[in-house]
N, C-alpha and C. Protein backbone atom coordinates (compact mmCIF):
# COMPACT_ATOMS: atom_id res chain seq x y z
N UNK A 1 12.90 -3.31 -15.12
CA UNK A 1 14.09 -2.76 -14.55
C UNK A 1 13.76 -1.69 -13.52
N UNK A 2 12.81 -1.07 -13.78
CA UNK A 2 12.49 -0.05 -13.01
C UNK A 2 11.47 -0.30 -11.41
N UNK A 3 11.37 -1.32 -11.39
CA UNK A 3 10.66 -2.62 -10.36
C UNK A 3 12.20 -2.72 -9.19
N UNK A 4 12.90 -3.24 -9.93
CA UNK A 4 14.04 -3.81 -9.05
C UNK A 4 14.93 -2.24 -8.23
N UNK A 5 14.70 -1.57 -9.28
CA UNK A 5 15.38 -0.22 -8.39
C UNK A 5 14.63 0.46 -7.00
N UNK A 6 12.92 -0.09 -7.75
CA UNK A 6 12.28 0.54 -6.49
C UNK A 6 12.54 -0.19 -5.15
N UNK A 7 12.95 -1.83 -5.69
CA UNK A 7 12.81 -2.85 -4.83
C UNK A 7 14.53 -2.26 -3.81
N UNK A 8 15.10 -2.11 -4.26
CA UNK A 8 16.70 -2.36 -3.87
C UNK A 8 16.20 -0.90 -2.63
N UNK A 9 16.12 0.43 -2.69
CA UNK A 9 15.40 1.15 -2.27
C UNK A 9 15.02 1.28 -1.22
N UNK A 10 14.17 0.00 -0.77
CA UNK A 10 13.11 -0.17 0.14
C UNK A 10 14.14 -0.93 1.24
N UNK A 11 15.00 -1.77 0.63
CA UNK A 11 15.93 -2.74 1.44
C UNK A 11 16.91 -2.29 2.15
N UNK A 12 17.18 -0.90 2.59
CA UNK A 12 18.56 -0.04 2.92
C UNK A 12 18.20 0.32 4.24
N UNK A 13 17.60 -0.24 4.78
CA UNK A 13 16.87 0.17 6.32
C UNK A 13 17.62 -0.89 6.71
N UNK A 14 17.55 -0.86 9.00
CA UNK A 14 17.92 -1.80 9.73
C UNK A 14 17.02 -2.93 9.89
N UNK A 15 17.26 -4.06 10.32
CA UNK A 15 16.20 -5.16 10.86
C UNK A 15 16.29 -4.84 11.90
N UNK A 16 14.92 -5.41 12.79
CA UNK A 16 14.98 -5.85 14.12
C UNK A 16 16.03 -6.51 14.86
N UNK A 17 16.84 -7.34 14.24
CA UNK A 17 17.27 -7.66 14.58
C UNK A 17 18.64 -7.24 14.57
N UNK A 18 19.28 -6.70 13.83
CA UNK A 18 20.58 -5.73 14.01
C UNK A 18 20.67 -4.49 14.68
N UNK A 19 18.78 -3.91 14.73
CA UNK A 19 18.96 -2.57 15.92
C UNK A 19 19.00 -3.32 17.47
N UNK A 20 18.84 -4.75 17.75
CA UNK A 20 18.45 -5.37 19.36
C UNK A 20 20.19 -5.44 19.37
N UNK A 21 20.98 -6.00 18.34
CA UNK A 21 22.12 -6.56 18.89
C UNK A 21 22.94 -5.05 18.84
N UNK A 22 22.73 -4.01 18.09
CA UNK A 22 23.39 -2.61 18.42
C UNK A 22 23.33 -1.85 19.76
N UNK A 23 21.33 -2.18 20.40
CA UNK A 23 21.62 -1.64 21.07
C UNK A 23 22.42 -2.78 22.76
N UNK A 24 22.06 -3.85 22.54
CA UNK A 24 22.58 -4.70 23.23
C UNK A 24 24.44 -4.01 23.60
N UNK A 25 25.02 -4.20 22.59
CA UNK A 25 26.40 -4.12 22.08
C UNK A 25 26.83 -2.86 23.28
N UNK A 26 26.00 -1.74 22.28
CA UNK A 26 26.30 -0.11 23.22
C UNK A 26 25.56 -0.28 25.09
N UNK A 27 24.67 -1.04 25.04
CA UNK A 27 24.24 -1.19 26.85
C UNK A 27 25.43 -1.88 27.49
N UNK A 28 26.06 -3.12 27.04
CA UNK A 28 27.43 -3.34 28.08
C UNK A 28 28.66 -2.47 27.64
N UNK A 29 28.51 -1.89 26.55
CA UNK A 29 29.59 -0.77 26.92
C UNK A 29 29.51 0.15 27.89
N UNK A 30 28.32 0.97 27.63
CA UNK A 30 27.81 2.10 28.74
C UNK A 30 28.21 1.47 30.29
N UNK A 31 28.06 0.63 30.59
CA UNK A 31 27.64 -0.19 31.63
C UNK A 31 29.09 -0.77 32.17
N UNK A 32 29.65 -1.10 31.26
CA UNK A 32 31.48 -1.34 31.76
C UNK A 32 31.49 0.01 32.29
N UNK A 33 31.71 1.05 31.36
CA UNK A 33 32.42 2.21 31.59
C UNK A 33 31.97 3.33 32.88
N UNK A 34 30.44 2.76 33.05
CA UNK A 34 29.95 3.08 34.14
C UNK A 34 30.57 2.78 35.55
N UNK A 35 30.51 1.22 35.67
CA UNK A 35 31.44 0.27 36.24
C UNK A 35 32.71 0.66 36.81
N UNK A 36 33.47 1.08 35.44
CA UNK A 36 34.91 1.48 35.80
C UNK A 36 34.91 2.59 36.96
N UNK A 37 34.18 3.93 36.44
CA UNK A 37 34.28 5.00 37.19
C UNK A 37 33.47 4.76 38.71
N UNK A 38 32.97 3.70 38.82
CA UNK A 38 32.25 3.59 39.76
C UNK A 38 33.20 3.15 40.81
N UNK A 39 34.29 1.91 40.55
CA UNK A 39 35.63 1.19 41.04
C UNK A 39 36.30 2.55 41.40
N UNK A 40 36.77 3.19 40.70
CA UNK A 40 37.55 4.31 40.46
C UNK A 40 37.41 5.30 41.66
N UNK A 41 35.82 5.71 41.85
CA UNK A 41 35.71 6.64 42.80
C UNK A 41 35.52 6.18 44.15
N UNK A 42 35.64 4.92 44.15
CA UNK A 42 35.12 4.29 45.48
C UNK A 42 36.75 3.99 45.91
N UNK A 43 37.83 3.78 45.04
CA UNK A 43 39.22 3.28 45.34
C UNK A 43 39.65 4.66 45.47
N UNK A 44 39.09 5.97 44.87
CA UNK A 44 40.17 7.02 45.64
C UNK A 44 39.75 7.42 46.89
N UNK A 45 38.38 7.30 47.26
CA UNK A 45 38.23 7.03 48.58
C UNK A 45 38.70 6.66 49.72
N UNK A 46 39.15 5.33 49.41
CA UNK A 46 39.56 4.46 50.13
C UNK A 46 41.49 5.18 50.16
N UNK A 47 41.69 5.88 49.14
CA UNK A 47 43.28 6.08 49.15
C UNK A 47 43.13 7.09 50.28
N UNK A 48 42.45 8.05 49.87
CA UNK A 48 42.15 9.39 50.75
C UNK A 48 42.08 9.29 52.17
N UNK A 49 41.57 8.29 52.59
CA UNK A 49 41.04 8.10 53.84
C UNK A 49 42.48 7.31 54.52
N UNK A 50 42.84 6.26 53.42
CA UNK A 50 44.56 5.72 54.55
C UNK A 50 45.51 6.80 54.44
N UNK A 51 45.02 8.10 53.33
CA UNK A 51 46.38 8.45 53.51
C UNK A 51 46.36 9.78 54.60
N UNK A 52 44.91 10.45 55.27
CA UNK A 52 44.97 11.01 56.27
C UNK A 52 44.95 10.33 57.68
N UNK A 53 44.68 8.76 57.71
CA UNK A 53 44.96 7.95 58.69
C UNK A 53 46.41 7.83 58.99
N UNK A 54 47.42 8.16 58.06
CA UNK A 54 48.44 7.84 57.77
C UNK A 54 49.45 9.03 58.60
N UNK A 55 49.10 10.25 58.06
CA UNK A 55 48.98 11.51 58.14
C UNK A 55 48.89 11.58 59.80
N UNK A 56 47.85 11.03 60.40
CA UNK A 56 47.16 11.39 62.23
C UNK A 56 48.17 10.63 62.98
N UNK A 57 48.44 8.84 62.08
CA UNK A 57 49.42 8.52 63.03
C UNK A 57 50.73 8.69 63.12
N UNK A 58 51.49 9.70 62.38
CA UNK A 58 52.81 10.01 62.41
C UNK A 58 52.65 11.26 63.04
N UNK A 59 51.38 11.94 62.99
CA UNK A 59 51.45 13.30 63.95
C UNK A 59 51.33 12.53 65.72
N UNK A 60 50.83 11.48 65.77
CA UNK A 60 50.61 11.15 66.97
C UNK A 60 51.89 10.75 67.70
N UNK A 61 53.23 10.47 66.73
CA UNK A 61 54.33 10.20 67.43
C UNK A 61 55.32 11.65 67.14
N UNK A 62 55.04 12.07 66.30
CA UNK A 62 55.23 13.54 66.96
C UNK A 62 55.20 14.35 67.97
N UNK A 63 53.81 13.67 68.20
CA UNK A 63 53.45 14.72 69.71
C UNK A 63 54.63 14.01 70.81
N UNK A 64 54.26 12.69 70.79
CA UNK A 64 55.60 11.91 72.08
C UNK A 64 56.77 12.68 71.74
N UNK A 65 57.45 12.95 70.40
CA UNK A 65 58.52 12.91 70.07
C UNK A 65 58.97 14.91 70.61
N UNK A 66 57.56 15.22 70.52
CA UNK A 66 57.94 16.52 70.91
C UNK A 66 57.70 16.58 72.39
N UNK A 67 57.03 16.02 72.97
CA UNK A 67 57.73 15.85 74.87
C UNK A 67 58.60 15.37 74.98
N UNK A 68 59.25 14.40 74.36
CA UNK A 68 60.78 14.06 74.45
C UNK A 68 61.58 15.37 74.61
N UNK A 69 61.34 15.89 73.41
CA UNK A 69 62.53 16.61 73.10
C UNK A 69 62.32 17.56 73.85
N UNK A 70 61.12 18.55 74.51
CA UNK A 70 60.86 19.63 74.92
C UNK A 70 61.59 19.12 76.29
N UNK A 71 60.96 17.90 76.90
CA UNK A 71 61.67 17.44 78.27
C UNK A 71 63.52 17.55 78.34
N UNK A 72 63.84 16.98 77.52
CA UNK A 72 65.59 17.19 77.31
C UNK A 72 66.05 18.77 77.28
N UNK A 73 65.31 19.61 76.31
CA UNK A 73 65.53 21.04 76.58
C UNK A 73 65.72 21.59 77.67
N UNK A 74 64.32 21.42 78.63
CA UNK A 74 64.54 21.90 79.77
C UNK A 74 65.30 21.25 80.87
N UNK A 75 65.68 20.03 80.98
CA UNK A 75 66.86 19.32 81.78
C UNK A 75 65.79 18.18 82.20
N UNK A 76 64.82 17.90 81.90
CA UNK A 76 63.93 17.05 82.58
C UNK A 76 64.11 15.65 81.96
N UNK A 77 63.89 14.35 83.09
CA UNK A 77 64.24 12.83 82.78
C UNK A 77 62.62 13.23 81.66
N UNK A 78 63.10 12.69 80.68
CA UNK A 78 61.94 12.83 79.37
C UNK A 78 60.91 11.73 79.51
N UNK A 79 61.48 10.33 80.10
CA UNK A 79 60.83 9.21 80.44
C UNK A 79 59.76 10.04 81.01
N UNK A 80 60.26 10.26 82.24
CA UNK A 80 59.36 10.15 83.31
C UNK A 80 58.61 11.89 82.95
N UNK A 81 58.66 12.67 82.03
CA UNK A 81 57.52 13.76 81.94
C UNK A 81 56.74 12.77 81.00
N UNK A 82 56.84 11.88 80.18
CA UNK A 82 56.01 11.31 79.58
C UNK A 82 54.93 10.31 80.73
N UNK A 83 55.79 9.84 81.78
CA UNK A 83 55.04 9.13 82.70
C UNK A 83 53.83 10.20 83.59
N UNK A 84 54.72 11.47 83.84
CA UNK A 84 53.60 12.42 84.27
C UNK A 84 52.53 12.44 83.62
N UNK A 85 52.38 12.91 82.41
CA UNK A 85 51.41 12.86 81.79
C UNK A 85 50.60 11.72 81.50
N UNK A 86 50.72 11.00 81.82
CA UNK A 86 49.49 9.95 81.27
C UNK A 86 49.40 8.88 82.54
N UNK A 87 50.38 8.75 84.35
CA UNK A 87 50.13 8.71 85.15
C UNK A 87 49.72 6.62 84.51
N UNK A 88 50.94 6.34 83.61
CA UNK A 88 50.72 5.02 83.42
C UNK A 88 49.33 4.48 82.77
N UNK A 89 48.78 5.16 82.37
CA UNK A 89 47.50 4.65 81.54
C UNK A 89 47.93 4.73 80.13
N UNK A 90 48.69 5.11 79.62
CA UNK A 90 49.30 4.85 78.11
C UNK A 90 49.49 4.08 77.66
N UNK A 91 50.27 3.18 78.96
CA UNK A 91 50.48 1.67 78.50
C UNK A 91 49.90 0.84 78.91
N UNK A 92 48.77 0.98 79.52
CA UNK A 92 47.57 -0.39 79.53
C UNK A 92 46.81 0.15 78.49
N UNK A 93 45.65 1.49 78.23
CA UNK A 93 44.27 1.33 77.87
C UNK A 93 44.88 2.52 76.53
N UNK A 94 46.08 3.22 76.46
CA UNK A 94 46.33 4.18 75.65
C UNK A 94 46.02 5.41 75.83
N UNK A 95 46.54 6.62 75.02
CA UNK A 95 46.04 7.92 75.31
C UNK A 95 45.92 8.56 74.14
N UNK A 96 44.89 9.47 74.32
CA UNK A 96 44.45 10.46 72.88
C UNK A 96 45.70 12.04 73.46
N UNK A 97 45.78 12.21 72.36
CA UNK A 97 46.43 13.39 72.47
C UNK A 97 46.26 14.15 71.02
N UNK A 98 46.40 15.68 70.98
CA UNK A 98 46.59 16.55 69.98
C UNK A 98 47.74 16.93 70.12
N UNK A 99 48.21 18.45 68.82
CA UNK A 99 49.40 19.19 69.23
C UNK A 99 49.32 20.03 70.07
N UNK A 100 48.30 20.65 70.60
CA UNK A 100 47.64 21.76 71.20
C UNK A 100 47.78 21.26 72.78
N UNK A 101 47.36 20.18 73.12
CA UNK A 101 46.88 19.29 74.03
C UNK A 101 48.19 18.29 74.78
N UNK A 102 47.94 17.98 76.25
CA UNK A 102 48.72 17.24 76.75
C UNK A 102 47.92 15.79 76.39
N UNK A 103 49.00 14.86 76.55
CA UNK A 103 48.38 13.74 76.94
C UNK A 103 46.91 12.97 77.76
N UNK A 104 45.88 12.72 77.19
CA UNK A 104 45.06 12.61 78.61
C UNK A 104 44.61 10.73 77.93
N UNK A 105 43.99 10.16 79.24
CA UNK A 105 43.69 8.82 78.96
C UNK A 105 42.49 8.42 77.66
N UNK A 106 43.03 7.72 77.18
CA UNK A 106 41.84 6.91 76.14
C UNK A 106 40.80 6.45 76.81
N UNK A 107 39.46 7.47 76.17
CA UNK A 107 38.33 6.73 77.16
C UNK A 107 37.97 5.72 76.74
N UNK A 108 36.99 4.82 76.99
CA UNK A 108 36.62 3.35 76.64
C UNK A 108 35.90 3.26 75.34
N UNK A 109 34.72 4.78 74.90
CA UNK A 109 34.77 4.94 73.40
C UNK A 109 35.11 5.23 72.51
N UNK A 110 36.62 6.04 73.27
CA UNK A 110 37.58 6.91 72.37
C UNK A 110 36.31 8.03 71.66
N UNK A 111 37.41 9.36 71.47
CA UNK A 111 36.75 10.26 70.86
C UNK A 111 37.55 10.36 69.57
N UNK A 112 36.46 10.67 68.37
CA UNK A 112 37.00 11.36 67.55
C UNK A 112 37.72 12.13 67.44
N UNK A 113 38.53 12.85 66.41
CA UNK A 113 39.21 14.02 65.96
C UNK A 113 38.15 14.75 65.01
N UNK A 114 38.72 15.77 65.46
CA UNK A 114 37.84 17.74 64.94
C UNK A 114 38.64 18.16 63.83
N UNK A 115 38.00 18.35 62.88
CA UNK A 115 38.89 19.27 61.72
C UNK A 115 38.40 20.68 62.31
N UNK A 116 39.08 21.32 62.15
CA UNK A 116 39.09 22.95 62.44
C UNK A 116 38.95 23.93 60.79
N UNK A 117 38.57 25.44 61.20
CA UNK A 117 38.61 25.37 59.71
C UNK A 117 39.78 26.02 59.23
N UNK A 118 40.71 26.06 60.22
CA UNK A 118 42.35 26.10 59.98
C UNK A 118 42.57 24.84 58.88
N UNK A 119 42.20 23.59 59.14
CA UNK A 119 42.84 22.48 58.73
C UNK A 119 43.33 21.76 59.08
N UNK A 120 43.72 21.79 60.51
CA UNK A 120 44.36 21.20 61.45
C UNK A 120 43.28 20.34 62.23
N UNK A 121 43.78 19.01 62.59
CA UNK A 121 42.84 17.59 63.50
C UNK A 121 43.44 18.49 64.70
N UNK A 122 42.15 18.11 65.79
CA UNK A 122 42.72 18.38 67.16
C UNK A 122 41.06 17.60 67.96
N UNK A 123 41.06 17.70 69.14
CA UNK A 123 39.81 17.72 70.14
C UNK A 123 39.23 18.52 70.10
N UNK A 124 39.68 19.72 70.07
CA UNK A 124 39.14 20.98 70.44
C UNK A 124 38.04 21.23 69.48
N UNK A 125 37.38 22.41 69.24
CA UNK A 125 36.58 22.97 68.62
C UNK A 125 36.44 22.67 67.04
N UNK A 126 35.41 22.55 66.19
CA UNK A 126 35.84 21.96 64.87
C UNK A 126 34.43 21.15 64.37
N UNK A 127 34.67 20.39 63.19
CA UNK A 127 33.84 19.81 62.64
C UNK A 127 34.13 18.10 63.27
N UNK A 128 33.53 17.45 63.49
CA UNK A 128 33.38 15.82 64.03
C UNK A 128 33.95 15.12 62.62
N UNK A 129 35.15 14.26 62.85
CA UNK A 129 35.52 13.51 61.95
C UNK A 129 34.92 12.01 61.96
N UNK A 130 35.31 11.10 61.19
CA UNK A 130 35.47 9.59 61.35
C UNK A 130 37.12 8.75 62.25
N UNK A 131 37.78 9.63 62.32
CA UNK A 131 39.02 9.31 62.77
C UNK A 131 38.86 9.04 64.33
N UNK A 132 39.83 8.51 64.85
CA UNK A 132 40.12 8.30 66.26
C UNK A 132 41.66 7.99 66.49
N UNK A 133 42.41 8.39 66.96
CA UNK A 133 43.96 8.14 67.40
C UNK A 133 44.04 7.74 68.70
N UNK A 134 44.85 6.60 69.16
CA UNK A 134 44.93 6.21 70.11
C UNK A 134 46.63 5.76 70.32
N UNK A 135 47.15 6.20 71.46
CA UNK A 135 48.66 6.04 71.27
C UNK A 135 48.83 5.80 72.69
N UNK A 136 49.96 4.64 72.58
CA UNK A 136 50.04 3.71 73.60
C UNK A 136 51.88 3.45 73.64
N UNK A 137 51.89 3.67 74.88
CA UNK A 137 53.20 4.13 75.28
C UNK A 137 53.83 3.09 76.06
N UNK A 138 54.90 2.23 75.84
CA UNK A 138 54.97 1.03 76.81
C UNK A 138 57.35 1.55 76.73
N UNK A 139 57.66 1.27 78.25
CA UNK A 139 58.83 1.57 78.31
C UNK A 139 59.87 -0.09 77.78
N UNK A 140 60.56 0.40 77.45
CA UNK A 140 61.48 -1.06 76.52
C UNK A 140 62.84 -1.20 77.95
N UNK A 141 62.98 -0.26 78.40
CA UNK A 141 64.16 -0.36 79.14
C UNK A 141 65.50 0.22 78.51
N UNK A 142 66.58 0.47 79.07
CA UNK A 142 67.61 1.06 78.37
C UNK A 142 67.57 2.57 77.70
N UNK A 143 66.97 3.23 78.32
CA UNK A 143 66.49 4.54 77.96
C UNK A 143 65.29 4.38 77.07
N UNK A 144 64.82 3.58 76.35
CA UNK A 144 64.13 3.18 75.26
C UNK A 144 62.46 3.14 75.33
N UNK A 145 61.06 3.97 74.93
CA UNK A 145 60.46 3.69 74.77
C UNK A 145 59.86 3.23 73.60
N UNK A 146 58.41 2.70 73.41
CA UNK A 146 58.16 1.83 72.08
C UNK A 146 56.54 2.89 71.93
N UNK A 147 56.54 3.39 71.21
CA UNK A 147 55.62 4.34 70.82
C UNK A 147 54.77 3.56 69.80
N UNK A 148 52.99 3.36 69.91
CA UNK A 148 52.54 2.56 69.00
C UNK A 148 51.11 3.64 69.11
N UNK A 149 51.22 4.34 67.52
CA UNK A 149 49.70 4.90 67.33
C UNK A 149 48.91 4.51 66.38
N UNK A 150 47.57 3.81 66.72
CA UNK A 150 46.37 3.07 65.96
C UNK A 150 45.71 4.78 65.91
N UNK A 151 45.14 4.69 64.37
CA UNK A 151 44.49 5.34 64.20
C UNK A 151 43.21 4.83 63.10
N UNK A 152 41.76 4.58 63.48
CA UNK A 152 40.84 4.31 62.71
C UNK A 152 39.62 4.50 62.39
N UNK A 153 39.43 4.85 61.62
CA UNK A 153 38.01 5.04 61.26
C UNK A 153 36.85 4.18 60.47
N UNK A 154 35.66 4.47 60.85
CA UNK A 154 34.50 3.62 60.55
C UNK A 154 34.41 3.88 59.13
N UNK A 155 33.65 2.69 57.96
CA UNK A 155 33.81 3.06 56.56
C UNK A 155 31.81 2.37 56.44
N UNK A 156 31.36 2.80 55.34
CA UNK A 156 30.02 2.58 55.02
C UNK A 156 30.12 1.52 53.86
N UNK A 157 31.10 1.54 53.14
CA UNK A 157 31.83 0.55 51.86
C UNK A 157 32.64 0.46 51.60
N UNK A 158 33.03 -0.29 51.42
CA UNK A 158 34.62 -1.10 50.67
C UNK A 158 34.41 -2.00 49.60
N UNK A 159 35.88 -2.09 49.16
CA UNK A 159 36.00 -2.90 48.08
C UNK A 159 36.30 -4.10 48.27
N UNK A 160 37.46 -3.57 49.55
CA UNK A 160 38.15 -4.79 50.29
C UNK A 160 37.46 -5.64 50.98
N UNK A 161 38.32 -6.40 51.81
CA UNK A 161 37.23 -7.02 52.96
C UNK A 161 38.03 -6.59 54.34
N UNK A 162 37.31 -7.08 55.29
CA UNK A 162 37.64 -6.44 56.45
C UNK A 162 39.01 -6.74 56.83
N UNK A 163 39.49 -8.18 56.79
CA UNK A 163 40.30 -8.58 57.16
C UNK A 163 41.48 -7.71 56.28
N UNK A 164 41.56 -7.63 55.19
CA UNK A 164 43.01 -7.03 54.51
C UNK A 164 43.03 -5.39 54.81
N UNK A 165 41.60 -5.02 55.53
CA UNK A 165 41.88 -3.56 56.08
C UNK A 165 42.61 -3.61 57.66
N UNK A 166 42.34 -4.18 58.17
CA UNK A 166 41.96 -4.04 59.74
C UNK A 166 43.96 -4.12 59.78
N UNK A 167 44.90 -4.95 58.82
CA UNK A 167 46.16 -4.69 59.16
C UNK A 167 46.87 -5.29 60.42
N UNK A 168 46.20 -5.58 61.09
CA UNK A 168 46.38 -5.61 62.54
C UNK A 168 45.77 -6.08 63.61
N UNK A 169 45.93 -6.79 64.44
CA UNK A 169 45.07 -7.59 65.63
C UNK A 169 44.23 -6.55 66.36
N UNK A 170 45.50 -5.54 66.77
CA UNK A 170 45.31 -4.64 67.93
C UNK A 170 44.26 -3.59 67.58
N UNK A 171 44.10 -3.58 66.81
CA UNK A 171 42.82 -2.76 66.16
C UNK A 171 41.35 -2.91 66.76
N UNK A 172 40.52 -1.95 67.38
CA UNK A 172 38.88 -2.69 67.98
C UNK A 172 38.77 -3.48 66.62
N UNK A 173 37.56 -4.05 66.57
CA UNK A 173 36.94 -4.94 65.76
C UNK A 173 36.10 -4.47 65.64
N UNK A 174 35.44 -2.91 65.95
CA UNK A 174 34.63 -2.47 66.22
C UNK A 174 34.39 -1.68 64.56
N UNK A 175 35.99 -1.38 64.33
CA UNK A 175 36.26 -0.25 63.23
C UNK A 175 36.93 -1.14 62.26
N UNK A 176 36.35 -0.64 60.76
CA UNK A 176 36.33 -1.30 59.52
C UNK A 176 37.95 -0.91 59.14
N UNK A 177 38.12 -0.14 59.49
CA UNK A 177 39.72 0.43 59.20
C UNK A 177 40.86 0.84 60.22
N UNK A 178 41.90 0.54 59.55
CA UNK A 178 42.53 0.98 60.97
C UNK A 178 44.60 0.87 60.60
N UNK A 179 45.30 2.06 61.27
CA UNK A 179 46.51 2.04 60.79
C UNK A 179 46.88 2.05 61.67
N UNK A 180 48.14 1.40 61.75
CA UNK A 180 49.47 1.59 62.99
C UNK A 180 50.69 2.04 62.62
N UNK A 181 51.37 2.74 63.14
CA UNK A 181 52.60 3.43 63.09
C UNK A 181 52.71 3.14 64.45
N UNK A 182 54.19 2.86 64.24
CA UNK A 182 55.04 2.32 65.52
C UNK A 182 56.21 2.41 65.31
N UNK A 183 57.44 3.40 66.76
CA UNK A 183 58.50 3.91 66.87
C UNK A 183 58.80 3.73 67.99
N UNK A 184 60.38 3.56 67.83
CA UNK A 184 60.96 3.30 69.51
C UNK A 184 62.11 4.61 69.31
N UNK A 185 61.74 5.12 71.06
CA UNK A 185 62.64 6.66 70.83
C UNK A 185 63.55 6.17 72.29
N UNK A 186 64.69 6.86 72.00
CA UNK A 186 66.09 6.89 73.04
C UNK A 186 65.93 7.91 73.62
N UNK A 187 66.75 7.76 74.93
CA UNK A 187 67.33 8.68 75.46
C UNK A 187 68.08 9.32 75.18
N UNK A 188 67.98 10.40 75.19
CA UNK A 188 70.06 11.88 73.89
C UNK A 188 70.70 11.45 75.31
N UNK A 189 70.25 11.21 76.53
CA UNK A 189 71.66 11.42 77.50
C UNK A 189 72.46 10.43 77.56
């Protein structure tokens, strides 16, 4: 009797083979959960980035929207101070503009936008972003222009593929990302 107790004893340990499938078991857990956060930080990325793209191109029809209005203030045809400024290159090749800044032509590599350490995007002085705004001004007739601002930036990874980013024809092909906002503004007279 005293045989079998020593025996029972000895038997309360793991096998080889139940520590391979434990640790098996816990490696694709680790490894999902790794996974997950890995999806996770790469998708708020991707939120972050459309939603200051998002952000540049509603400031970019702002800026039109505020020569509109500044032009009407002072008694001026608003069309045509918008035509001053950009001297018809808006609506073939587009124009970069800030809030700070008049209208000037889209060069052929387009420039980035500057974070400042205000917080504010502009040209001016600042840190070099990934962004680029380009806003393109075409007249509809009837007092009516059609205000269209692409704004995009280059990406190193995605989840997506290019095509369900890009959104849009008018976009270079150059840039992995890219948003449009588009508004048509009246004449108040």
């Amino acid at each position: 009797m005293d045989f079998k107790i020593h025996y029972k004893k000895l038997n309360k340990g793991f096998t080889i083979v139940e520590v391979a499938v434990s640790i098996f078991v816990l490696s694709i857990a680790i490894i999902g959960v790794f996974s997950a956060f890995s999806l996770v930080a790469l998708l708020t990325s991707d939120v972050e980035e459309r939603f200051i793209a998002v952000y540049l191109a509603q400031e970019g029809v702002e800026i039109i929207r505020n020569i509109r209005d500044t032009s009407w203030v002072v008694g001026d045809d608003w069309n045509a101070a918008i035509s001053i400024y950009d001297d018809g290159e808006c609506t073939t090749n587009g124009c970069q503009a800030d809030i700070d800044k008049n209208l000037v032509p889209w060069l052929a590599y387009g420039t980035y936008l500057n974070i400042a350490a205000n917080g504010f995007y502009s040209y001016g002085e600042g840190t070099e972003t990934k962004f680029k705004r380009k806003i393109i001004i075409e007249e509809t007739g009837a007092g009516a222009i059609h205000v269209s601002v692409e704004v995009s930036w280059n990406k190193k990874a995605t989840m997506l593929s290019p095509e369900e980013l890009a959104g849009t024809a008018d976009c270079s092909a150059s840039e992995s990302n890219c948003v449009v906002f588009e508004e048509y503004m009246y004449d108040w007279h």
